[in-house]
PDB file of N, CA and C in Angstrom:
ATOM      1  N   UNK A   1       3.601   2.287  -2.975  1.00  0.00           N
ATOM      2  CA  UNK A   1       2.716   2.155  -1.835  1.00  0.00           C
ATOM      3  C   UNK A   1       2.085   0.770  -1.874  1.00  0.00           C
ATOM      4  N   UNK A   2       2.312   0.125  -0.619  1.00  0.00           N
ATOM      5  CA  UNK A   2       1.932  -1.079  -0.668  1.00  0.00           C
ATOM      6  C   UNK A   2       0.062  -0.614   0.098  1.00  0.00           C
ATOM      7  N   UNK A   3      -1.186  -1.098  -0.429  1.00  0.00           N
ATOM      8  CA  UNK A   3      -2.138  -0.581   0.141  1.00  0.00           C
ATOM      9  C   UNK A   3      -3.312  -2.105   0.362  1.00  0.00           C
ATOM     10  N   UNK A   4      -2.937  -1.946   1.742  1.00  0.00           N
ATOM     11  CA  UNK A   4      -3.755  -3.712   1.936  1.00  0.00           C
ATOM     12  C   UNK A   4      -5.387  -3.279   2.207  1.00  0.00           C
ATOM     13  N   UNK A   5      -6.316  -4.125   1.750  1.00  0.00           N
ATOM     14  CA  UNK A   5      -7.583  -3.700   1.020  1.00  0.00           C
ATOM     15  C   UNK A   5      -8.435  -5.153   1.647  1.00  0.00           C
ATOM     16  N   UNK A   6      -8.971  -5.146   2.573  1.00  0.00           N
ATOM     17  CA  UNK A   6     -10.238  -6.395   3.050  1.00  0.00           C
ATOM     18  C   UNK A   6      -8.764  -7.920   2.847  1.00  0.00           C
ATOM     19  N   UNK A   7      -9.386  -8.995   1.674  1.00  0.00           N
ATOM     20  CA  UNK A   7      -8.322  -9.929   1.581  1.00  0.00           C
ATOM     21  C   UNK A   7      -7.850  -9.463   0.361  1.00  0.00           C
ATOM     22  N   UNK A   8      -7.803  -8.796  -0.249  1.00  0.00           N
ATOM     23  CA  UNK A   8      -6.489  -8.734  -1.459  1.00  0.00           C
ATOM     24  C   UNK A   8      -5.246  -7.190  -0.765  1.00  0.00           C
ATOM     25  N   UNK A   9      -4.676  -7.018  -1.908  1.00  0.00           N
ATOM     26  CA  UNK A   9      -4.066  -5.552  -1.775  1.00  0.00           C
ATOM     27  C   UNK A   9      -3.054  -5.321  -2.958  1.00  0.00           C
ATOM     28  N   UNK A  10      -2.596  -4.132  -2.964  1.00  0.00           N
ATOM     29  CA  UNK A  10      -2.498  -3.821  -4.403  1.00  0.00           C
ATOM     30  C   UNK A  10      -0.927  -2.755  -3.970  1.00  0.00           C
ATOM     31  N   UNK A  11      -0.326  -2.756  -4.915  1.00  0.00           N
ATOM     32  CA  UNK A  11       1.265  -2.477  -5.006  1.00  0.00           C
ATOM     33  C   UNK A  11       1.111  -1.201  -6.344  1.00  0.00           C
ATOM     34  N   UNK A  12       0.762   0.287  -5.548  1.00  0.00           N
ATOM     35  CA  UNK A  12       1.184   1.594  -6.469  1.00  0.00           C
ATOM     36  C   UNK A  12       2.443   2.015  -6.393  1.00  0.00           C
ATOM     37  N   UNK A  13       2.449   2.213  -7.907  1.00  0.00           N
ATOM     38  CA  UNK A  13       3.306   3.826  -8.129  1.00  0.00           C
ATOM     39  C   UNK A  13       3.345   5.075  -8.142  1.00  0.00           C
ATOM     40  N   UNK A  14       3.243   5.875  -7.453  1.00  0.00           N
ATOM     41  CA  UNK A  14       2.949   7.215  -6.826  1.00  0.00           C
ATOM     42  C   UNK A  14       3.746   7.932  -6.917  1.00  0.00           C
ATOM     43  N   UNK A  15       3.268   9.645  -7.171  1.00  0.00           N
ATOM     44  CA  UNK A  15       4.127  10.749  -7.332  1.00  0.00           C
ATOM     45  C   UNK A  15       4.922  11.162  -5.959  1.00  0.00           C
ATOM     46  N   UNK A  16       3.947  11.155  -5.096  1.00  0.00           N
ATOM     47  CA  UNK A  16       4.221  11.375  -3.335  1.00  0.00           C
ATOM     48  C   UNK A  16       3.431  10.643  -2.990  1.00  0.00           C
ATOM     49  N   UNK A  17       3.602  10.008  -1.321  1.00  0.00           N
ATOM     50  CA  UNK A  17       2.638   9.365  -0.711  1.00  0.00           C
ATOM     51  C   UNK A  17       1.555  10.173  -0.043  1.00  0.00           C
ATOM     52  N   UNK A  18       1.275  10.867  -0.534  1.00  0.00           N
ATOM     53  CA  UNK A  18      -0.136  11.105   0.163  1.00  0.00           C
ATOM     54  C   UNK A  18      -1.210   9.833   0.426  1.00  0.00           C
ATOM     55  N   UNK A  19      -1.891   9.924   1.272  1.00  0.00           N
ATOM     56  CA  UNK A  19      -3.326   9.689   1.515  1.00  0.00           C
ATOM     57  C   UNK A  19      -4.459  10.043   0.869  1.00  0.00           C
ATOM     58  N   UNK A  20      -3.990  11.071   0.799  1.00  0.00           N
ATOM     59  CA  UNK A  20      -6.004  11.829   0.094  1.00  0.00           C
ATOM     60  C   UNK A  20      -5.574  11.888  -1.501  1.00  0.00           C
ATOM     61  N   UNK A  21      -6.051  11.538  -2.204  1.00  0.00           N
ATOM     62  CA  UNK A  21      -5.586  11.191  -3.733  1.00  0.00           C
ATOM     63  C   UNK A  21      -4.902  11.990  -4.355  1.00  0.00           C
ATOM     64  N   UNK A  22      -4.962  13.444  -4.062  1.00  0.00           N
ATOM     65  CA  UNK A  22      -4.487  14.390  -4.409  1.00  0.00           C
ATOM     66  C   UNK A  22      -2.889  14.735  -4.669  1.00  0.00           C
ATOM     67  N   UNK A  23      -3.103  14.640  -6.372  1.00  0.00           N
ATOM     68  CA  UNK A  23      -1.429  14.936  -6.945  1.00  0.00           C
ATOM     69  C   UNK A  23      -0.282  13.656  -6.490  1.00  0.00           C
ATOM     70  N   UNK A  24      -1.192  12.428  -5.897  1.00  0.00           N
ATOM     71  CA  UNK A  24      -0.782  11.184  -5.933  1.00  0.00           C
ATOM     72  C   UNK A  24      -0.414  10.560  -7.278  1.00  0.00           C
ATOM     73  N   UNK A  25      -1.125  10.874  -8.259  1.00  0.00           N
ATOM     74  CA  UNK A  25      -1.429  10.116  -9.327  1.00  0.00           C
ATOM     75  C   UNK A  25      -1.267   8.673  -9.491  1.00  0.00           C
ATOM     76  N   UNK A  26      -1.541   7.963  -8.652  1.00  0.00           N
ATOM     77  CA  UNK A  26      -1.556   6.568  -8.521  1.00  0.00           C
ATOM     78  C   UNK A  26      -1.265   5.638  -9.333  1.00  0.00           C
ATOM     79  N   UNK A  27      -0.721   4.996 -10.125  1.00  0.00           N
ATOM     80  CA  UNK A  27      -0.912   3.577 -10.997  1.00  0.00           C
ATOM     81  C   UNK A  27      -0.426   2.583 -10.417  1.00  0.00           C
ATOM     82  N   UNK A  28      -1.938   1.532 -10.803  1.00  0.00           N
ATOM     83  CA  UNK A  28      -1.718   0.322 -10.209  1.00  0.00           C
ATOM     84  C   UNK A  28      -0.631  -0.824 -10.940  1.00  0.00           C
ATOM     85  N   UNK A  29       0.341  -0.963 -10.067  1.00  0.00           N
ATOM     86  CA  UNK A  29       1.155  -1.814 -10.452  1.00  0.00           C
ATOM     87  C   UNK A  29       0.711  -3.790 -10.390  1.00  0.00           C
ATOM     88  N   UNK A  30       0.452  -3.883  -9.173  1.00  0.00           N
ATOM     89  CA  UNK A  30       0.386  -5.309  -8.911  1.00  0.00           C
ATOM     90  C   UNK A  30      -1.235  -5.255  -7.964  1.00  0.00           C
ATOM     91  N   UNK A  31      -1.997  -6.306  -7.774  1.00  0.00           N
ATOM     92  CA  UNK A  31      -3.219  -6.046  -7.383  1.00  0.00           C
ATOM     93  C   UNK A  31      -3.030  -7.713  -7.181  1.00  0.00           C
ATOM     94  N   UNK A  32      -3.215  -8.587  -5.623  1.00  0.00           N
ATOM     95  CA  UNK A  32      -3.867  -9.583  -5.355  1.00  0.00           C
ATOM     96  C   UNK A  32      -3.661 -10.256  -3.950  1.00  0.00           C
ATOM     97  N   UNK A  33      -3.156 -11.469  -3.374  1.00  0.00           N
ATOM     98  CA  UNK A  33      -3.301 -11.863  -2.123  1.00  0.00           C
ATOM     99  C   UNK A  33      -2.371 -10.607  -1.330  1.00  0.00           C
ATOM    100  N   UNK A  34      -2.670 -10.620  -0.046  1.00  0.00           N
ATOM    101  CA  UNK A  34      -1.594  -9.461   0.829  1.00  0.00           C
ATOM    102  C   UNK A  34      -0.124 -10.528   0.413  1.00  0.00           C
ATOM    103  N   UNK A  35      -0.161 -11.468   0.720  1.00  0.00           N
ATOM    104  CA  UNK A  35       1.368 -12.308   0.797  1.00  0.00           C
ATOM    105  C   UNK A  35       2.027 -11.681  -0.797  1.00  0.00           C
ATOM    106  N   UNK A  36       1.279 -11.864  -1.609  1.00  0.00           N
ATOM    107  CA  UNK A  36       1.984 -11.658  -2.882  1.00  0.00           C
ATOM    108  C   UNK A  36       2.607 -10.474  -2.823  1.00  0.00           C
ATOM    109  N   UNK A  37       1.528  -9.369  -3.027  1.00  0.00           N
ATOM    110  CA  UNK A  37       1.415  -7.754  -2.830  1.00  0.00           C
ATOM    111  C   UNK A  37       3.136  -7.796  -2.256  1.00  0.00           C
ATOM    112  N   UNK A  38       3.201  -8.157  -0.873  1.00  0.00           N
ATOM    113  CA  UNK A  38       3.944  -7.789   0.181  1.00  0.00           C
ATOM    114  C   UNK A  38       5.600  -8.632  -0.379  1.00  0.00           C
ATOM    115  N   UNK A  39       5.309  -9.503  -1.225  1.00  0.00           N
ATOM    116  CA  UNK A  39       6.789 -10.099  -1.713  1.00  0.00           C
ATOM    117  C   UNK A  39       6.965  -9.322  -2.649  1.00  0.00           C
ATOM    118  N   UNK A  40       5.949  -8.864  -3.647  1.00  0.00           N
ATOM    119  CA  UNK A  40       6.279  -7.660  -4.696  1.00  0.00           C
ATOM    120  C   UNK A  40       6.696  -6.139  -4.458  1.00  0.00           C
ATOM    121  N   UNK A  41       6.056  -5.851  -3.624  1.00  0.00           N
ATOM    122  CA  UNK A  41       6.767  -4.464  -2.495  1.00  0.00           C
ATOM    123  C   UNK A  41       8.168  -4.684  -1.869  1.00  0.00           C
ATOM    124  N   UNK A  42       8.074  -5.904  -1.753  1.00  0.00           N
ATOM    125  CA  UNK A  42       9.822  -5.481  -1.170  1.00  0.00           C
ATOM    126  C   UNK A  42      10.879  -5.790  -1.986  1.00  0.00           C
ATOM    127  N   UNK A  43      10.659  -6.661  -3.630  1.00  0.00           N
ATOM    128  CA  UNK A  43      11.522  -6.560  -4.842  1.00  0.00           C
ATOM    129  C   UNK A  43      11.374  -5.086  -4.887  1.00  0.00           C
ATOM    130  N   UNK A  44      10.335  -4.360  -5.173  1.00  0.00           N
ATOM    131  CA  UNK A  44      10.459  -3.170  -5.349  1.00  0.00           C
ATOM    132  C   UNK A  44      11.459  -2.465  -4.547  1.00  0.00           C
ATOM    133  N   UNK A  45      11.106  -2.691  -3.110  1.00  0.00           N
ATOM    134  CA  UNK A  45      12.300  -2.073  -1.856  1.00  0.00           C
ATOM    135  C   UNK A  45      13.698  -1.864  -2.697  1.00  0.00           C
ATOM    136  N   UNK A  46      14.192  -3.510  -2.879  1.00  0.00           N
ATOM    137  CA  UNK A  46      15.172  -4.185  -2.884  1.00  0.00           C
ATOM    138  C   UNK A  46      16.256  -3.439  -4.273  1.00  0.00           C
ATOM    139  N   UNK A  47      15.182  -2.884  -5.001  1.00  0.00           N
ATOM    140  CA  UNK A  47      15.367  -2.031  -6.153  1.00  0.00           C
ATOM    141  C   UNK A  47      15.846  -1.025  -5.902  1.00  0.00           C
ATOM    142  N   UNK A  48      15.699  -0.315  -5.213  1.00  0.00           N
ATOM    143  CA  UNK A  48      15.416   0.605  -4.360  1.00  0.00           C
ATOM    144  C   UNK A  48      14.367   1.890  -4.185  1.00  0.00           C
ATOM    145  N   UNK A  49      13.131   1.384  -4.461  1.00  0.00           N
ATOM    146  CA  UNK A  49      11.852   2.075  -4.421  1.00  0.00           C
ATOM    147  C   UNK A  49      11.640   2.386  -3.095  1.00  0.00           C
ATOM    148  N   UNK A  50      11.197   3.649  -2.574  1.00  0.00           N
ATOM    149  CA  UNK A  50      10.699   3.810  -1.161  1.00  0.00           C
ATOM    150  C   UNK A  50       9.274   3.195  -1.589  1.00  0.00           C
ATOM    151  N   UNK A  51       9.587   2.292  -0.061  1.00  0.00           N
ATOM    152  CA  UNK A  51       7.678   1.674  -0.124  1.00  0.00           C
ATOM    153  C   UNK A  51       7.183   1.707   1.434  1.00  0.00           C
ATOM    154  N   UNK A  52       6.017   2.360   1.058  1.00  0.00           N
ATOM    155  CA  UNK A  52       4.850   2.661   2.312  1.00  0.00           C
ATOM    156  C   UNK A  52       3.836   1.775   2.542  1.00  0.00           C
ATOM    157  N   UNK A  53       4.041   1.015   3.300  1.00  0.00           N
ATOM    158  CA  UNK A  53       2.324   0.371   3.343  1.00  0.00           C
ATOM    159  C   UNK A  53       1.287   1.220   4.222  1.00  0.00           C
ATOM    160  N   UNK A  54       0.029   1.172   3.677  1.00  0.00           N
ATOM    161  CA  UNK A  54      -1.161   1.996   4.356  1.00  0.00           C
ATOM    162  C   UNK A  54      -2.122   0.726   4.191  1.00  0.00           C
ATOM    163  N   UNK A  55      -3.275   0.861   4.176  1.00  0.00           N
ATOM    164  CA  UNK A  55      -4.790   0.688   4.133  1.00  0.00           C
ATOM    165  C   UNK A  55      -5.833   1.232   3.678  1.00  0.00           C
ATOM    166  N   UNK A  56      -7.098   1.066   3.235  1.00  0.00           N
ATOM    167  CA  UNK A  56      -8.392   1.323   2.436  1.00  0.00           C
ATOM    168  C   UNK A  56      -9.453   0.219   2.695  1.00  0.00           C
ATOM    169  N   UNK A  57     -10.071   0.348   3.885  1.00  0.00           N
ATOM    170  CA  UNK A  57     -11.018  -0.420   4.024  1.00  0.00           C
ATOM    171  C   UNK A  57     -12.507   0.150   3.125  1.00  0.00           C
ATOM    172  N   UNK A  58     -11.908   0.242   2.109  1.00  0.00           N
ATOM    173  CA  UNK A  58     -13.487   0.712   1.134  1.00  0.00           C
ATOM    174  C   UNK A  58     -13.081  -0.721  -0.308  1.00  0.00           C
ATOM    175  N   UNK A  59     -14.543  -0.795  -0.095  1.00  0.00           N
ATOM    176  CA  UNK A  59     -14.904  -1.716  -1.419  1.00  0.00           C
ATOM    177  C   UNK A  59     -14.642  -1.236  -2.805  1.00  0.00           C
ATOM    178  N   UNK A  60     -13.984  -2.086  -3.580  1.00  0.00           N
ATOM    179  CA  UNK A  60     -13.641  -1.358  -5.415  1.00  0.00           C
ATOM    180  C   UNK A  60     -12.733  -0.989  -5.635  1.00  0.00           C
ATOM    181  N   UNK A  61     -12.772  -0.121  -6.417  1.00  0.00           N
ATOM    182  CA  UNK A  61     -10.927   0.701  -6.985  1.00  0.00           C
ATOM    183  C   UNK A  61     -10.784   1.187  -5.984  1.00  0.00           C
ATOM    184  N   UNK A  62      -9.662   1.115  -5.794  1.00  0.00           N
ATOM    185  CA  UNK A  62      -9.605   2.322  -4.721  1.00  0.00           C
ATOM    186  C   UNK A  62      -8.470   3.576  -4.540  1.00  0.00           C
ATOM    187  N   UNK A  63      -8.428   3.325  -6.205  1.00  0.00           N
ATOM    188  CA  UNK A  63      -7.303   4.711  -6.992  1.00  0.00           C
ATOM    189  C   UNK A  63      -7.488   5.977  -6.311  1.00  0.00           C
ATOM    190  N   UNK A  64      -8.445   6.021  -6.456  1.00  0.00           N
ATOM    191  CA  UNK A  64      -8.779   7.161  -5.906  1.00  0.00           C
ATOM    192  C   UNK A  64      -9.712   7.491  -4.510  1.00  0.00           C
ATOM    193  N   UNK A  65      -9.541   6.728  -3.825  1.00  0.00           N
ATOM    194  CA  UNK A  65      -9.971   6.584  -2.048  1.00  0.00           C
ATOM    195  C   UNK A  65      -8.956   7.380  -1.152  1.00  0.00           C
ATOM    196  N   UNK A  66      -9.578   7.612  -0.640  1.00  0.00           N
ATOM    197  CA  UNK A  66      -8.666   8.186   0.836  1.00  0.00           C
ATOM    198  C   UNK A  66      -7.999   7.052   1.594  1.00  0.00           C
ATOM    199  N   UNK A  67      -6.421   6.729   1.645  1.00  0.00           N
ATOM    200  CA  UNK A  67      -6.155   6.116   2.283  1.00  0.00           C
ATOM    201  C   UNK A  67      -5.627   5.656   3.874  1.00  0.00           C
ATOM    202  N   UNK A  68      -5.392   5.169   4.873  1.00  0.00           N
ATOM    203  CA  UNK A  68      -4.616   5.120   5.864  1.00  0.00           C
ATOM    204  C   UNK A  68      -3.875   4.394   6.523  1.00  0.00           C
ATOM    205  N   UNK A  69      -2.586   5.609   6.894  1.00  0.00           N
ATOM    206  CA  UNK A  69      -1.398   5.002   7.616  1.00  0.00           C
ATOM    207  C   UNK A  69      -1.868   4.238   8.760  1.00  0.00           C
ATOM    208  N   UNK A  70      -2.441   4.479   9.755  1.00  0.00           N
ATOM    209  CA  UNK A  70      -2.572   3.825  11.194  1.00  0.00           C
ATOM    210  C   UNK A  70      -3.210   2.328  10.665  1.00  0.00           C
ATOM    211  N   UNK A  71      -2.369   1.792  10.519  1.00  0.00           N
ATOM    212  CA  UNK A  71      -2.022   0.170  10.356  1.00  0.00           C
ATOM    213  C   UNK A  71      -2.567  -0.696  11.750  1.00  0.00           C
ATOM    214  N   UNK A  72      -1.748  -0.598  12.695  1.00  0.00           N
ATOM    215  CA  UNK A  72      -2.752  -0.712  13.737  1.00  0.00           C
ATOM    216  C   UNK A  72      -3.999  -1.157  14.208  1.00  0.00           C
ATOM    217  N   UNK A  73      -4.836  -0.060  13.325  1.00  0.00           N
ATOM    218  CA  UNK A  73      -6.345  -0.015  13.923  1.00  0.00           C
ATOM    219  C   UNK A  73      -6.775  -0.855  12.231  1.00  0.00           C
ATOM    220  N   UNK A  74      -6.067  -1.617  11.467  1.00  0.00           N
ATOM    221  CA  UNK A  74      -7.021  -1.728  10.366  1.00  0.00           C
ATOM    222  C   UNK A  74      -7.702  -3.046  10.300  1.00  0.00           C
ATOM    223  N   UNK A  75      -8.863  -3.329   9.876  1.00  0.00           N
ATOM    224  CA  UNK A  75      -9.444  -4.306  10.621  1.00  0.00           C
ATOM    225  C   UNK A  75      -8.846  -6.144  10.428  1.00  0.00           C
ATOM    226  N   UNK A  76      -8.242  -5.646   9.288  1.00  0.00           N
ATOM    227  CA  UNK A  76      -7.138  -7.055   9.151  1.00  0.00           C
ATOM    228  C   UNK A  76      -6.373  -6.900   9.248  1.00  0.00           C
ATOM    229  N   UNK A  77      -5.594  -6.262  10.356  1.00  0.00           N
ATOM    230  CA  UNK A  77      -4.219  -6.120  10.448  1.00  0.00           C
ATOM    231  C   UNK A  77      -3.292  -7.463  11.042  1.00  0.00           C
ATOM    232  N   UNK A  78      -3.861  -8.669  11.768  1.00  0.00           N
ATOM    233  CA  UNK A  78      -3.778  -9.967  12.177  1.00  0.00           C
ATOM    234  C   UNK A  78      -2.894 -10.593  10.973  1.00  0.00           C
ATOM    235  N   UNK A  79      -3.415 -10.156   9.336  1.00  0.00           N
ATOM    236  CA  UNK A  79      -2.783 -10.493   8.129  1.00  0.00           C
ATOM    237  C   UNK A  79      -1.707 -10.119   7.760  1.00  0.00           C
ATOM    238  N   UNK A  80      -1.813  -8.630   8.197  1.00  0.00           N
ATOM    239  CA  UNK A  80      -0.577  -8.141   7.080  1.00  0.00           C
ATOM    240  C   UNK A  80       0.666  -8.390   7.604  1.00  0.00           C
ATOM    241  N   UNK A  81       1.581  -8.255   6.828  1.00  0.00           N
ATOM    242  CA  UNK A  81       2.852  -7.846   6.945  1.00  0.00           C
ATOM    243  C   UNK A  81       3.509  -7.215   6.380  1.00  0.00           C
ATOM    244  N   UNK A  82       3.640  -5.911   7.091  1.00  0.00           N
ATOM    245  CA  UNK A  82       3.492  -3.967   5.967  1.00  0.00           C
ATOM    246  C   UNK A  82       5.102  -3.955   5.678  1.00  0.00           C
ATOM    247  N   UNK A  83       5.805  -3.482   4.708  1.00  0.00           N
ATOM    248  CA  UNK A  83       6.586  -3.332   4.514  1.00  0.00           C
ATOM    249  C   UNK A  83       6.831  -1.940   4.272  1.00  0.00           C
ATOM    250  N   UNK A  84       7.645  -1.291   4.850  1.00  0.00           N
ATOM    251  CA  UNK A  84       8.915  -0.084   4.908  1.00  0.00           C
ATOM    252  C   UNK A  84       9.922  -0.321   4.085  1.00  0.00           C
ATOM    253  N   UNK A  85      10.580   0.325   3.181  1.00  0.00           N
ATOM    254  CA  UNK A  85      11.558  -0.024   3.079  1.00  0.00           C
ATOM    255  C   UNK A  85      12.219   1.544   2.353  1.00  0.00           C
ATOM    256  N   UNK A  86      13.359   1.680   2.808  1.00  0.00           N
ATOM    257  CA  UNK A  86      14.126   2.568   2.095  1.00  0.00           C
ATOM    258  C   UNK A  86      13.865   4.268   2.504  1.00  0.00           C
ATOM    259  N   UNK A  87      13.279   3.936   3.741  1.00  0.00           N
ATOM    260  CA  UNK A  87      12.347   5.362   4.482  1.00  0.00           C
ATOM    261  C   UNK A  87      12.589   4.828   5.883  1.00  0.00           C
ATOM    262  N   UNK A  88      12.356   5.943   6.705  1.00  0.00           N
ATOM    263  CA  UNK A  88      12.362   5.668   8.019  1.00  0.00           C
ATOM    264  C   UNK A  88      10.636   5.947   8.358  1.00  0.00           C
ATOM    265  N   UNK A  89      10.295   5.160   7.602  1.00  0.00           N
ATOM    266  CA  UNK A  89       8.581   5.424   8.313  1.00  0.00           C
ATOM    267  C   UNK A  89       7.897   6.252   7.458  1.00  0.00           C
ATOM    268  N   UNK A  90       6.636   6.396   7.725  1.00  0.00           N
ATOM    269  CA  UNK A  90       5.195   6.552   7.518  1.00  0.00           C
ATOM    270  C   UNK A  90       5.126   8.152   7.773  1.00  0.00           C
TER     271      UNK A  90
END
């Protein structure tokens, strides 16, 4: 899960993609600029990892935050560039 966060964002490994933390078990793989994050998510792709990008507009860890898909509405979305890969979507 690629999860873009204010200006950084951070690249998990996850059991399922959930949103709500639950039985996610999250570990943080990579954590820093969205550009980086987003070149490290798609080696991952390229691997062939399914990767989801979401969002967490909450301050701190955010291992354990509720996250969200609607990319869209997130308030830096002008930045990102979410990567899919190896899934047909969200």
């Amino acid at each position: 899960m690629l999860v873009y966060q204010g200006g950084i964002a951070n690249v998990f490994q996850v059991d399922c993609a959930n949103l709500a933390p639950f039985g996610r078990n999250a570990v943080r793989l990579f954590q820093s600029d969205f550009r980086a994050c987003e070149h490290f998510a798609r080696g991952c792709g390229t691997m062939g990892a399914i990767v989801h990008s979401v969002h967490c507009n909450k301050a701190g860890d955010i291992i354990r935050a509720v996250w969200d898909g609607d990319l869209d509405n997130a308030p830096f979305r002008d930045s990102m560039l979410p990567v899919t890969l190896n899934t047909k979507g969200f």
